[in-house]
PDB file of N, CA and C in Angstrom:
ATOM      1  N   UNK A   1       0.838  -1.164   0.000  1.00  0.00           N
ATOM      2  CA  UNK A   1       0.000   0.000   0.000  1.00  0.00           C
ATOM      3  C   UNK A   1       0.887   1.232   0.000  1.00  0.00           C
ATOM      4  N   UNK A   2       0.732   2.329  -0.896  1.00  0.00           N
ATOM      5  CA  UNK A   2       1.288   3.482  -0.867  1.00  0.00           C
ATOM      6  C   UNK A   2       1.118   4.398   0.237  1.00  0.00           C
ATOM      7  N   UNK A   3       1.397   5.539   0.096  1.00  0.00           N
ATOM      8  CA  UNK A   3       1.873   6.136   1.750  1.00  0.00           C
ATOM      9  C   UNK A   3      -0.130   6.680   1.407  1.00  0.00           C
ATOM     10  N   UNK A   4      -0.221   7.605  -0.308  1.00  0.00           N
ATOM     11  CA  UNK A   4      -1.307   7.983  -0.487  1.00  0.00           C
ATOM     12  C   UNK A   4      -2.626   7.622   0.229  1.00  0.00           C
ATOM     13  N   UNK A   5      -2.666   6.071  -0.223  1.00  0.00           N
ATOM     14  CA  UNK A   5      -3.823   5.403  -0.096  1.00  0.00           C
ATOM     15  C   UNK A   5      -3.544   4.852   1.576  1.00  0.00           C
ATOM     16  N   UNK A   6      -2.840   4.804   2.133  1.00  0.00           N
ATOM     17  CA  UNK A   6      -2.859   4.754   3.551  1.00  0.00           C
ATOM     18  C   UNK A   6      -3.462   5.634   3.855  1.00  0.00           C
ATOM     19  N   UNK A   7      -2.803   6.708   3.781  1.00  0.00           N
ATOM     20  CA  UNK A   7      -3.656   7.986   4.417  1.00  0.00           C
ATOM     21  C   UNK A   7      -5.219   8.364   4.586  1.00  0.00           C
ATOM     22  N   UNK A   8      -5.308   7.650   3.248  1.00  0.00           N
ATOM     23  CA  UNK A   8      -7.241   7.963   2.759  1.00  0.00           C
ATOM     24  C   UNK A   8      -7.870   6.884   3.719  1.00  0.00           C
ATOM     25  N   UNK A   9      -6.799   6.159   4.397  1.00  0.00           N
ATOM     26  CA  UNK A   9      -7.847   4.522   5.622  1.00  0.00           C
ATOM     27  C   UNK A   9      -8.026   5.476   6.690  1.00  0.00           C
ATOM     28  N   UNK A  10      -6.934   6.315   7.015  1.00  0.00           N
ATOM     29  CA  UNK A  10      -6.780   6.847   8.887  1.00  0.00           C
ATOM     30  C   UNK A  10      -8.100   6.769   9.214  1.00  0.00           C
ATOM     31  N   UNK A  11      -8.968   7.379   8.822  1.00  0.00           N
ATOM     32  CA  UNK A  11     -10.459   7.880   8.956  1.00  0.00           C
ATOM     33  C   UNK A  11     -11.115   6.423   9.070  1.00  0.00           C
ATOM     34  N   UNK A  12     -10.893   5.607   8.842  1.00  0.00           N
ATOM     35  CA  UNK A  12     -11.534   4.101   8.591  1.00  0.00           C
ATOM     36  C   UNK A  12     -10.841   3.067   9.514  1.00  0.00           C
ATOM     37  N   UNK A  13      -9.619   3.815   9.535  1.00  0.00           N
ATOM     38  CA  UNK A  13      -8.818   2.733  11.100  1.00  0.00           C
ATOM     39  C   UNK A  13      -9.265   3.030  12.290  1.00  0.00           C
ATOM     40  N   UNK A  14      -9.397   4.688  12.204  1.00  0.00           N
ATOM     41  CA  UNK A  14     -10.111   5.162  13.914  1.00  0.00           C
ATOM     42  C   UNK A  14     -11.155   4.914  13.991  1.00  0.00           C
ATOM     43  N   UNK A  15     -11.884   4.741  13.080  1.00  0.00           N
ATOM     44  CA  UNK A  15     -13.430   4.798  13.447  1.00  0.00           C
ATOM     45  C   UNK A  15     -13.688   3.279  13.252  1.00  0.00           C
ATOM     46  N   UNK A  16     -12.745   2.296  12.585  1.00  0.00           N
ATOM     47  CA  UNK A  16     -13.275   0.555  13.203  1.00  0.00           C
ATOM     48  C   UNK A  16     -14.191   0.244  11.806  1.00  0.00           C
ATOM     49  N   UNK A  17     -13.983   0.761  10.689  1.00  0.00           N
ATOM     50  CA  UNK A  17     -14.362   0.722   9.180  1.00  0.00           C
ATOM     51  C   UNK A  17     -13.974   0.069   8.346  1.00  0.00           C
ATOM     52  N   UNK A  18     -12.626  -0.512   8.426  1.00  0.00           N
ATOM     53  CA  UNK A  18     -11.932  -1.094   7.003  1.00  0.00           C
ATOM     54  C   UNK A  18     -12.155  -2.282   7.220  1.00  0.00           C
ATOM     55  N   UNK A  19     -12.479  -2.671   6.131  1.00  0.00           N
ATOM     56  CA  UNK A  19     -12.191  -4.126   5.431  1.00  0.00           C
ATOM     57  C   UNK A  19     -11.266  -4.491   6.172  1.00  0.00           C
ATOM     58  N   UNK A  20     -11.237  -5.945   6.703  1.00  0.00           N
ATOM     59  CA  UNK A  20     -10.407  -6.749   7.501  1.00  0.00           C
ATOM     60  C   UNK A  20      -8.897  -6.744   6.335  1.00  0.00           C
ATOM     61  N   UNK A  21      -9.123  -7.027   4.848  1.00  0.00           N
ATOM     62  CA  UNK A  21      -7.927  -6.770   4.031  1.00  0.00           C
ATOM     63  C   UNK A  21      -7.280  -5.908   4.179  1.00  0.00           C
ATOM     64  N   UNK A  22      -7.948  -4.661   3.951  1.00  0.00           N
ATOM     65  CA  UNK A  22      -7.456  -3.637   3.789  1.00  0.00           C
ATOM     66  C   UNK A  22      -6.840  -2.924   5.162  1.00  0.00           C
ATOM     67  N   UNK A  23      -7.435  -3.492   6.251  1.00  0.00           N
ATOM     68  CA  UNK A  23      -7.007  -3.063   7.753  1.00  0.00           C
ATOM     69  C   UNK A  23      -5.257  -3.990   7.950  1.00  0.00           C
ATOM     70  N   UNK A  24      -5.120  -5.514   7.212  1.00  0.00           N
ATOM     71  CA  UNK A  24      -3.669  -5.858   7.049  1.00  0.00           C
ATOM     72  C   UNK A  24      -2.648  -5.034   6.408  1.00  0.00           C
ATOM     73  N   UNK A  25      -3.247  -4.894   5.381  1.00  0.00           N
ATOM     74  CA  UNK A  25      -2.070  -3.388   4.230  1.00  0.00           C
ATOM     75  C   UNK A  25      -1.970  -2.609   5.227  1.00  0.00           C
ATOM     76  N   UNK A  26      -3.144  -1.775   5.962  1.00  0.00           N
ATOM     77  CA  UNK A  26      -3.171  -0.645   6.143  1.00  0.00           C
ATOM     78  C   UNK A  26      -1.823  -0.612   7.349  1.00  0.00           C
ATOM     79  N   UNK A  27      -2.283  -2.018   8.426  1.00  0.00           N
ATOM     80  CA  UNK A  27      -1.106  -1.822   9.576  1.00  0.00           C
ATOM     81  C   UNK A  27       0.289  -2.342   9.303  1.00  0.00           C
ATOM     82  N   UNK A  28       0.387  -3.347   8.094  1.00  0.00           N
ATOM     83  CA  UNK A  28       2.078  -3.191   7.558  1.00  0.00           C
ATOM     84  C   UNK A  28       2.601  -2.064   7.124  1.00  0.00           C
ATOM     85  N   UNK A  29       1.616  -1.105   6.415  1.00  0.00           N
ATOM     86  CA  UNK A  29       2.272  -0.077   5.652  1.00  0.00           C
ATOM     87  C   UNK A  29       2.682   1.072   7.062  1.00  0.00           C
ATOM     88  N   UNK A  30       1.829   0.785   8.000  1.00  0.00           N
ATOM     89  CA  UNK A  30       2.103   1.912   9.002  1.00  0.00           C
ATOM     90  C   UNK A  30       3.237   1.476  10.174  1.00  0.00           C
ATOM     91  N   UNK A  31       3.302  -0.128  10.553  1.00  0.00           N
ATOM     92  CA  UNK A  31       4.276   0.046  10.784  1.00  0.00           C
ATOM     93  C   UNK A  31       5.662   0.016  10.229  1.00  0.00           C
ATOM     94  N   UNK A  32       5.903   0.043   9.221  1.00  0.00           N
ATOM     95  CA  UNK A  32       7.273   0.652   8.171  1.00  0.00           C
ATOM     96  C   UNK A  32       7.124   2.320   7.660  1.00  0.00           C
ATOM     97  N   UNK A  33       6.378   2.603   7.964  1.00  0.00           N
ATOM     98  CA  UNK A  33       6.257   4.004   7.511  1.00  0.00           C
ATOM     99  C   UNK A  33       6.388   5.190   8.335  1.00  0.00           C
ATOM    100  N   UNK A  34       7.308   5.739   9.079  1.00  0.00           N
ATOM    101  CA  UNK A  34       7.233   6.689  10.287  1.00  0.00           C
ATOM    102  C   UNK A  34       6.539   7.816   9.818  1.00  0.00           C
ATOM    103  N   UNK A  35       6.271   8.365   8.010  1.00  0.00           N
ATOM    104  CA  UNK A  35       5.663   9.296   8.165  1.00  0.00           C
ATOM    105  C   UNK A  35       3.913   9.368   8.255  1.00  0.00           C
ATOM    106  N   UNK A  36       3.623   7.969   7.872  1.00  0.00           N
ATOM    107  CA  UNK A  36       2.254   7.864   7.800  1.00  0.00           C
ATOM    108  C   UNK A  36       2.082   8.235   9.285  1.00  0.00           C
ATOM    109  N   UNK A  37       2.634   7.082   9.688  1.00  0.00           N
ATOM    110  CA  UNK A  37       2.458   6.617  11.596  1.00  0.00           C
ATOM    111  C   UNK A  37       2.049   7.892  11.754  1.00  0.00           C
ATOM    112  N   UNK A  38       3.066   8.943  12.068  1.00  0.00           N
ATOM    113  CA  UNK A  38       3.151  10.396  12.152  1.00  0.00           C
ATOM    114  C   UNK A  38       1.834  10.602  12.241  1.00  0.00           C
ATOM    115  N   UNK A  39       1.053  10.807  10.506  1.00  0.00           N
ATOM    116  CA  UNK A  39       0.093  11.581  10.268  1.00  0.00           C
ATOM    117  C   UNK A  39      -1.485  10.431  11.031  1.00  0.00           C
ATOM    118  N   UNK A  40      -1.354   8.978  10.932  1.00  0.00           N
ATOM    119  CA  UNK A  40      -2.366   8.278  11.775  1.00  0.00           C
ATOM    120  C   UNK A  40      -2.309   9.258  13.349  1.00  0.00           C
ATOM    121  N   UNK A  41      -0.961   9.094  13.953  1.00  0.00           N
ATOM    122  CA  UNK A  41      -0.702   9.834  15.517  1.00  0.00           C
ATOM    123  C   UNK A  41      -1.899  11.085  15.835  1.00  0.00           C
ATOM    124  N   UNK A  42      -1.126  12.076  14.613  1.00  0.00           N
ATOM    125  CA  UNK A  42      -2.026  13.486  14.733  1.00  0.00           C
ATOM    126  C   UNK A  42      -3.524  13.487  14.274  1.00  0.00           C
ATOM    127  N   UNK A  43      -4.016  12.410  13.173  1.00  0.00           N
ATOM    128  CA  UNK A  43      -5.683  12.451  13.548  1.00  0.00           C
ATOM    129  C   UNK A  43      -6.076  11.494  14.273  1.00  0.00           C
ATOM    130  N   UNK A  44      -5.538  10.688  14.848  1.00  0.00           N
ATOM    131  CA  UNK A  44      -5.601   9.944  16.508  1.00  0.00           C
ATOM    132  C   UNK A  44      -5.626  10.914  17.204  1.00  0.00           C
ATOM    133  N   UNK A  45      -5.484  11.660  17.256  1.00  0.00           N
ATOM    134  CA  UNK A  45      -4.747  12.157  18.379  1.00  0.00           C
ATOM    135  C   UNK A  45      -6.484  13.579  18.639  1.00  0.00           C
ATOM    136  N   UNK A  46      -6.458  14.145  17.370  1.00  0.00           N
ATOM    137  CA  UNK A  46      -7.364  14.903  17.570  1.00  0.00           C
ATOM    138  C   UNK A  46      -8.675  14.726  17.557  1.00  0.00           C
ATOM    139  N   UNK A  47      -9.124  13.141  16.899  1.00  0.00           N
ATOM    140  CA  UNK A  47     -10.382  12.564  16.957  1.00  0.00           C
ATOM    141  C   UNK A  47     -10.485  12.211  18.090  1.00  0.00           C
ATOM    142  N   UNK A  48      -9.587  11.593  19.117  1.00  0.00           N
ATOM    143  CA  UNK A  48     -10.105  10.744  20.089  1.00  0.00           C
ATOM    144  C   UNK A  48     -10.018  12.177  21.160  1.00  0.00           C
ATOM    145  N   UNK A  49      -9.215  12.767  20.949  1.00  0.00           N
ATOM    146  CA  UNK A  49      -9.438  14.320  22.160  1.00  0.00           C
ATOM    147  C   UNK A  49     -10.657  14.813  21.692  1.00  0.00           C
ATOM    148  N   UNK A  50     -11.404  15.074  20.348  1.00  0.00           N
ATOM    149  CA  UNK A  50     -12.428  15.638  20.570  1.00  0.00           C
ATOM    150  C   UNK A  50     -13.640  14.953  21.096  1.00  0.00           C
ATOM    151  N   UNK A  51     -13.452  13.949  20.932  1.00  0.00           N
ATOM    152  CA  UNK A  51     -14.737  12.718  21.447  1.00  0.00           C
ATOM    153  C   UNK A  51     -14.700  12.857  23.324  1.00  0.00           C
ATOM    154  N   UNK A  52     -13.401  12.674  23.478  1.00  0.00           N
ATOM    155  CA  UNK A  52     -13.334  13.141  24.807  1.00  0.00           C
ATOM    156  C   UNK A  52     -14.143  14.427  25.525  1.00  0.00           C
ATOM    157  N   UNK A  53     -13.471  15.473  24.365  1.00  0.00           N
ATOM    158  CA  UNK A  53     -14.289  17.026  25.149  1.00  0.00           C
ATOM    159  C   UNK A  53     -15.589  16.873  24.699  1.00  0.00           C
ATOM    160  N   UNK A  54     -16.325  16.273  23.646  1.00  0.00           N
ATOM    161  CA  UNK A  54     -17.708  16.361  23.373  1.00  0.00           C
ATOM    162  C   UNK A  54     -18.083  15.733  24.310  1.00  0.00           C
ATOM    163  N   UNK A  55     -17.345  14.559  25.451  1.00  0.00           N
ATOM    164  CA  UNK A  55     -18.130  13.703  26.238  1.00  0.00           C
ATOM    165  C   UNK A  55     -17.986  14.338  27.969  1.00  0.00           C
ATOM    166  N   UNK A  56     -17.191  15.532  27.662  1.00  0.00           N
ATOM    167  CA  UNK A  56     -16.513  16.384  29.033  1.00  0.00           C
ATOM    168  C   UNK A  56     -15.945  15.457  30.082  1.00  0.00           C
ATOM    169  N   UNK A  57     -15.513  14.877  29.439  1.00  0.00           N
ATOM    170  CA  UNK A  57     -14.627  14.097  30.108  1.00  0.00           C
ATOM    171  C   UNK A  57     -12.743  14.686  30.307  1.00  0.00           C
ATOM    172  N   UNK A  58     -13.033  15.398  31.808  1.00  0.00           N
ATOM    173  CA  UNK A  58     -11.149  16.153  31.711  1.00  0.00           C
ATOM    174  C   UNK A  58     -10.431  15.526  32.352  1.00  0.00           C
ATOM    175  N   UNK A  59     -10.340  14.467  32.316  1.00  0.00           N
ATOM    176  CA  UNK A  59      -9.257  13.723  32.788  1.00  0.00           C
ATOM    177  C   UNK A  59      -8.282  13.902  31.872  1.00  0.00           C
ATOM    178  N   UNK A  60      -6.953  13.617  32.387  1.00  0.00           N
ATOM    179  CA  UNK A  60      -5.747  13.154  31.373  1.00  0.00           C
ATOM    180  C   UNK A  60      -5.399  11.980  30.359  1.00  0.00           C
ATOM    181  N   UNK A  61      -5.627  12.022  29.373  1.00  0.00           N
ATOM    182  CA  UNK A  61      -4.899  10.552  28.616  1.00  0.00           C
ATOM    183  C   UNK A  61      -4.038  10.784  27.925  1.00  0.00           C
ATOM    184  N   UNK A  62      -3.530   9.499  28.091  1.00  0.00           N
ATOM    185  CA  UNK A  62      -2.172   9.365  27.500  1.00  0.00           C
ATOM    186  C   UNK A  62      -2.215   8.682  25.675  1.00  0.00           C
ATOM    187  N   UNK A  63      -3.089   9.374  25.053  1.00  0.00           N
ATOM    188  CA  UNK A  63      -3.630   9.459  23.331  1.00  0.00           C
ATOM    189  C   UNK A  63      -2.738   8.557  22.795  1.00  0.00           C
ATOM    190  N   UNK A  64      -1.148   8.862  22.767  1.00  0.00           N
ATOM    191  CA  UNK A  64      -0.654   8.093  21.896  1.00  0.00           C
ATOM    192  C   UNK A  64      -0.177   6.694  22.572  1.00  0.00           C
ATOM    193  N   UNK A  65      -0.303   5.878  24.035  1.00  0.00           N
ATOM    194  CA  UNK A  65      -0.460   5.272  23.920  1.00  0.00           C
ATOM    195  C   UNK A  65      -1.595   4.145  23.535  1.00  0.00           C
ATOM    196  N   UNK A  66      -3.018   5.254  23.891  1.00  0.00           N
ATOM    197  CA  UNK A  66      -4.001   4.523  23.391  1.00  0.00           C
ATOM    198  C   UNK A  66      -3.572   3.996  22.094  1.00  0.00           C
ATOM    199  N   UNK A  67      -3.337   4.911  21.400  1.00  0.00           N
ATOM    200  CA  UNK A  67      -3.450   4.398  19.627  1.00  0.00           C
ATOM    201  C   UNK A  67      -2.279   3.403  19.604  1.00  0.00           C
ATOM    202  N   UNK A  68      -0.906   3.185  20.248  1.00  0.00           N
ATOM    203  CA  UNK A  68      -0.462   2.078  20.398  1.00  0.00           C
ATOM    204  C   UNK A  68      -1.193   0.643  20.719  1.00  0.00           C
ATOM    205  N   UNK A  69      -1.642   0.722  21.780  1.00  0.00           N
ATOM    206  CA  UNK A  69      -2.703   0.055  22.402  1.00  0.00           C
ATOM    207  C   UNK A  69      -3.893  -0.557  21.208  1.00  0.00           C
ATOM    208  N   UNK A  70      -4.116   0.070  20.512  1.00  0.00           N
ATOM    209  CA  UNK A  70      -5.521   0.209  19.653  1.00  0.00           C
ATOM    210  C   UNK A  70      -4.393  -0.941  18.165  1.00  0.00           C
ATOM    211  N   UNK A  71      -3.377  -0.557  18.150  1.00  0.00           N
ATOM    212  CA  UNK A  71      -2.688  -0.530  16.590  1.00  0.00           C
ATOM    213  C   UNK A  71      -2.606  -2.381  17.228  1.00  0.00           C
ATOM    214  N   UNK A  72      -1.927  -2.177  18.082  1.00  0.00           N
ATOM    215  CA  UNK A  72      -2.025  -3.785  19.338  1.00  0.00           C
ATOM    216  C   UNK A  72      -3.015  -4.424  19.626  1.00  0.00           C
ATOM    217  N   UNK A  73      -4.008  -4.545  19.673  1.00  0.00           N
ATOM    218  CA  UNK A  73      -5.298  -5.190  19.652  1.00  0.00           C
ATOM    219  C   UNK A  73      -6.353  -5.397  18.328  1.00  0.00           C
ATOM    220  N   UNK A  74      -5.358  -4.676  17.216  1.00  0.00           N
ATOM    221  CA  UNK A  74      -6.204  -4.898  15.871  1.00  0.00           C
ATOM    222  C   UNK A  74      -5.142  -5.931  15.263  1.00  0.00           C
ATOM    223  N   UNK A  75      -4.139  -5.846  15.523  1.00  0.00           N
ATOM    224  CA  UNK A  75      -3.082  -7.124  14.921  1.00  0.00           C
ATOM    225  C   UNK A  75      -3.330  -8.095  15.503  1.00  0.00           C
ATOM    226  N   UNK A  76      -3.673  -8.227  16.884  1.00  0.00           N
ATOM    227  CA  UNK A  76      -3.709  -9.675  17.469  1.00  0.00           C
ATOM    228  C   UNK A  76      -5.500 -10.080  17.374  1.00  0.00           C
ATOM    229  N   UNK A  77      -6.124  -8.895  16.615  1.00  0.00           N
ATOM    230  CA  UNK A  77      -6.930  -9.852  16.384  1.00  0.00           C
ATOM    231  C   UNK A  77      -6.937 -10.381  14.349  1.00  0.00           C
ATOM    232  N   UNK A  78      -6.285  -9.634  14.097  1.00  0.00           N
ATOM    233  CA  UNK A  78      -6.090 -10.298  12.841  1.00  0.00           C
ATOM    234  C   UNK A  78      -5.281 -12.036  12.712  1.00  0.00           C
ATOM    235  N   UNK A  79      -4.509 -11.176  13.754  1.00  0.00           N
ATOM    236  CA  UNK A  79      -3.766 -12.768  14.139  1.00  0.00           C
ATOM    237  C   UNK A  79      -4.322 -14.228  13.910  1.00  0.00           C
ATOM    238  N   UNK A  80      -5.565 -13.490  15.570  1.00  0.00           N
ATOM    239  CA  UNK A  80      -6.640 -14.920  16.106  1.00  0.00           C
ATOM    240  C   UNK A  80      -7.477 -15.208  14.235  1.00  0.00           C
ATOM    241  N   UNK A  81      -7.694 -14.208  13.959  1.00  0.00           N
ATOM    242  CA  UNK A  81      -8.703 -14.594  12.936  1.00  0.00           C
ATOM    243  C   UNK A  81      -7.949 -15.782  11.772  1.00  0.00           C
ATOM    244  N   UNK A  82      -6.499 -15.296  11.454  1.00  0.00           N
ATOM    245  CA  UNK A  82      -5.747 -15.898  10.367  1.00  0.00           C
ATOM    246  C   UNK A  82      -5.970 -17.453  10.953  1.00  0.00           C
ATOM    247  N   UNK A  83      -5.209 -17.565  12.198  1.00  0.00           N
ATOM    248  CA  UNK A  83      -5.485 -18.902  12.997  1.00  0.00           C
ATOM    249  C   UNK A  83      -6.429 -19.826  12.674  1.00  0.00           C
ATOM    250  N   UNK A  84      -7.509 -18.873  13.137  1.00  0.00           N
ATOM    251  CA  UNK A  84      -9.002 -19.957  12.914  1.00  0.00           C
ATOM    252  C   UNK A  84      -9.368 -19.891  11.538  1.00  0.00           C
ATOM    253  N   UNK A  85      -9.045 -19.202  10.410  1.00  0.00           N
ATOM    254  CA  UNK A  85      -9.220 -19.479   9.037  1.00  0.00           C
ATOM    255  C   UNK A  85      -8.358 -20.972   8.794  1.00  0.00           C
ATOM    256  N   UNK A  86      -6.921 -21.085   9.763  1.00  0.00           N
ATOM    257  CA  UNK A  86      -6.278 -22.146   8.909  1.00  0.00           C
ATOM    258  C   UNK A  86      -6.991 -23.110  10.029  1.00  0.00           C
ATOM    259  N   UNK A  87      -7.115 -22.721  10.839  1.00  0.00           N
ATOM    260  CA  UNK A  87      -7.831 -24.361  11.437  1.00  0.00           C
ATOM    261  C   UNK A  87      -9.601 -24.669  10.770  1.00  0.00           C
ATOM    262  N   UNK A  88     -10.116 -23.777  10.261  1.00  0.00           N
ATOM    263  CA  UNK A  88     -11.000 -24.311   9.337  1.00  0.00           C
ATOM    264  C   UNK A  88     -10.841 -24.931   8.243  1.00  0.00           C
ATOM    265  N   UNK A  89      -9.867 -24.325   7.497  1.00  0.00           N
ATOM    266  CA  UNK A  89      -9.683 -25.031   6.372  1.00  0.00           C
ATOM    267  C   UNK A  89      -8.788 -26.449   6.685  1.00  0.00           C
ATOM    268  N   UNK A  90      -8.038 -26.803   7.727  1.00  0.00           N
ATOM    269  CA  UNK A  90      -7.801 -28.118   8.074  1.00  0.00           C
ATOM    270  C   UNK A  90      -8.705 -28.932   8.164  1.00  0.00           C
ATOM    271  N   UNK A  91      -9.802 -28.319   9.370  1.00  0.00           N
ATOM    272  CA  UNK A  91     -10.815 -29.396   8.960  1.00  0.00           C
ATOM    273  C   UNK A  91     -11.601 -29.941   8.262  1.00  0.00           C
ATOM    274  N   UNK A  92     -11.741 -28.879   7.292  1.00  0.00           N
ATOM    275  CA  UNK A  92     -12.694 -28.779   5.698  1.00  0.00           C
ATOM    276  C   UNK A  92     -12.203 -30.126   5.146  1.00  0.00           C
ATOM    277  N   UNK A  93     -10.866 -29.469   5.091  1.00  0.00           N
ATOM    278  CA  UNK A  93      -9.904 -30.774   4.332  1.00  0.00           C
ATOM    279  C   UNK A  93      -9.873 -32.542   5.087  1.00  0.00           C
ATOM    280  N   UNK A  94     -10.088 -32.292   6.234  1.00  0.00           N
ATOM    281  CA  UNK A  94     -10.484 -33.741   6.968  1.00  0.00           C
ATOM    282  C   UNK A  94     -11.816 -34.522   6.850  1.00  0.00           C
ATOM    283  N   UNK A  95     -12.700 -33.567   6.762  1.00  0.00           N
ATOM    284  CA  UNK A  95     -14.129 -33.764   6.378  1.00  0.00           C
ATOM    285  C   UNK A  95     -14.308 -34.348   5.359  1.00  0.00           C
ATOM    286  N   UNK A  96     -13.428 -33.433   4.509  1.00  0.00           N
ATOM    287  CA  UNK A  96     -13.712 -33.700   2.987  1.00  0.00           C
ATOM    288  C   UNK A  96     -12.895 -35.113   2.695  1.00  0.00           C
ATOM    289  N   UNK A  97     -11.563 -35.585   3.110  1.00  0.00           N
ATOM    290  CA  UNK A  97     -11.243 -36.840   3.238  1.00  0.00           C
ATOM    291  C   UNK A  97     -11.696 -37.900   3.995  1.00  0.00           C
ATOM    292  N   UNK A  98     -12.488 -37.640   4.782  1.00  0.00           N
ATOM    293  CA  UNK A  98     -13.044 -38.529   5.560  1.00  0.00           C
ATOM    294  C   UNK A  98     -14.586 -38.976   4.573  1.00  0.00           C
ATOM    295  N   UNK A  99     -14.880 -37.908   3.977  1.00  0.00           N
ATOM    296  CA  UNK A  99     -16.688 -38.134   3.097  1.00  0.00           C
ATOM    297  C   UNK A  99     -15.933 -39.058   1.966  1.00  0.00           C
ATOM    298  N   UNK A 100     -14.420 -38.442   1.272  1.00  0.00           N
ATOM    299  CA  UNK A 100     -14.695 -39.284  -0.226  1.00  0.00           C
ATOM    300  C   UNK A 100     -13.844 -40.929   0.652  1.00  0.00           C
ATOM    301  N   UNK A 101     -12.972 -40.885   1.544  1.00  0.00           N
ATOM    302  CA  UNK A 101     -13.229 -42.246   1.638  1.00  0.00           C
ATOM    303  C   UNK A 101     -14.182 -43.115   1.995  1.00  0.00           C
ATOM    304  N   UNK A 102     -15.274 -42.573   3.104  1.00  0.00           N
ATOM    305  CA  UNK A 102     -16.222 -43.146   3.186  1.00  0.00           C
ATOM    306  C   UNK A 102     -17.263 -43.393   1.736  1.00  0.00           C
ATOM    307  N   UNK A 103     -17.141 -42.924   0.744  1.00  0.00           N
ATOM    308  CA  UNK A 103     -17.705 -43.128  -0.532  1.00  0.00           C
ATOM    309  C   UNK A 103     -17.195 -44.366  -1.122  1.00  0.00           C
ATOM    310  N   UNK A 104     -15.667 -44.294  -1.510  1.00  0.00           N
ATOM    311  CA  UNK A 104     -15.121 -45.230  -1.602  1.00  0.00           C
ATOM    312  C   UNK A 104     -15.142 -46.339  -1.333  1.00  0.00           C
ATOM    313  N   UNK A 105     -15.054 -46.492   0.043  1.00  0.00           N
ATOM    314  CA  UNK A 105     -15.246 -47.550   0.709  1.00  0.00           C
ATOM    315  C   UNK A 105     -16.698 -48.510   0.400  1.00  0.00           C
ATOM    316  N   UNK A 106     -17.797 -47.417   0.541  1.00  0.00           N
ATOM    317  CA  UNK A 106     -19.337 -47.355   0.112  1.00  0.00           C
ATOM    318  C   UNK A 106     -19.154 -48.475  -1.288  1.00  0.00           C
ATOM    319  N   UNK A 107     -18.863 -47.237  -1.954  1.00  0.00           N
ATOM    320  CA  UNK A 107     -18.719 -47.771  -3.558  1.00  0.00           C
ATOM    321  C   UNK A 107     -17.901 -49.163  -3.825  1.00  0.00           C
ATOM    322  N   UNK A 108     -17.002 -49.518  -2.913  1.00  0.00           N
ATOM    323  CA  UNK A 108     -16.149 -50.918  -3.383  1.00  0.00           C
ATOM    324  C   UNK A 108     -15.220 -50.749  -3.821  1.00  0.00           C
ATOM    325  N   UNK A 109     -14.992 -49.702  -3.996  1.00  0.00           N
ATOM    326  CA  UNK A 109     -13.392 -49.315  -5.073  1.00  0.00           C
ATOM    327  C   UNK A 109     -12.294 -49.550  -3.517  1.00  0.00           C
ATOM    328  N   UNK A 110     -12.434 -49.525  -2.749  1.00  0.00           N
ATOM    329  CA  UNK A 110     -11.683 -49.714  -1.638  1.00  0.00           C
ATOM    330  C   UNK A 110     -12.164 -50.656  -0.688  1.00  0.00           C
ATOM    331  N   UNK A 111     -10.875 -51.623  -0.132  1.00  0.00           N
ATOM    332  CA  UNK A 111     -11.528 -52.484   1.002  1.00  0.00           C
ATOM    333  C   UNK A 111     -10.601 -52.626   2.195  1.00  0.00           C
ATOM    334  N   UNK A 112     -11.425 -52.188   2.995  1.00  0.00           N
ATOM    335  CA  UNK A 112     -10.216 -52.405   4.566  1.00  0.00           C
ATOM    336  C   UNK A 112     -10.062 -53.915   4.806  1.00  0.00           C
ATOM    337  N   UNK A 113      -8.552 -53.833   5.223  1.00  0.00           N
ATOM    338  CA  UNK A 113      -8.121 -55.199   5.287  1.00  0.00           C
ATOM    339  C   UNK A 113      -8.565 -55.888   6.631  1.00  0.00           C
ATOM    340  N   UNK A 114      -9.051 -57.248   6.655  1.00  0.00           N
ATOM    341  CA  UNK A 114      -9.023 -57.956   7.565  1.00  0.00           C
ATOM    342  C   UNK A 114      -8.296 -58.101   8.792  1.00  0.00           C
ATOM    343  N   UNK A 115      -8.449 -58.284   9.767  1.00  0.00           N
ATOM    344  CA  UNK A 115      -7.850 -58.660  10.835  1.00  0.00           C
ATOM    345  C   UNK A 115      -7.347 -60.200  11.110  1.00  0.00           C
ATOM    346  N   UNK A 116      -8.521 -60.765  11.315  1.00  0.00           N
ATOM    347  CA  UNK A 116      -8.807 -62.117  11.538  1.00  0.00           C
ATOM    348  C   UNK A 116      -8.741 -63.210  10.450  1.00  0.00           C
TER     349      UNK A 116
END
């Protein structure tokens, strides 16, 4: 992903919008990119302070670790998700070997060997 079309997500990363694809590009390109990072930081920084003062809430936060925090909990859930995509498709694939031998078997083209 170019620095361009990064830029045009920020708005779609803070607000919890992008495409699960496009949310992978979006956080490789940002973490190799110190100037994007940069520009994600500063509208992090001023979206989540204004949500704050619209909610009058004056406490202190510490913004840019939130958005650390935030950049950290969208990778590890891309993570969990990649995970359980490959453990689905393992089992797809077990299912699916387990149905055509049981066909097989069905059909006669295959015969389990005797014991006795």
């Amino acid at each position: 992903m170019k620095c361009e079309e990064t830029l045009s997500k920020i708005d779609g990363f803070i607000n919890n919008t992008l495409p699960i694809r496009e949310m992978e590009d979006f956080l490789e390109h940002i973490e190799s990119c110190p100037e994007c990072y940069d520009e994600l930081e500063t509208y992090y920084t001023i979206t989540v302070g204004m949500k704050y003062l619209e909610g009058e809430k004056l406490e202190s936060y510490n913004i840019p670790k939130m958005l650390r925090e935030d950049l950290k909990q969208k990778e590890e859930f891309l993570k969990r998700r990649h995970l359980l995509t490959k453990t689905v498709v393992v089992f797809v694939m077990l299912f699916g070997i387990g149905i055509a031998f049981s066909l097989l078997l069905y059909l006669g083209h295959i015969e389990l060997p005797t014991l006795f």
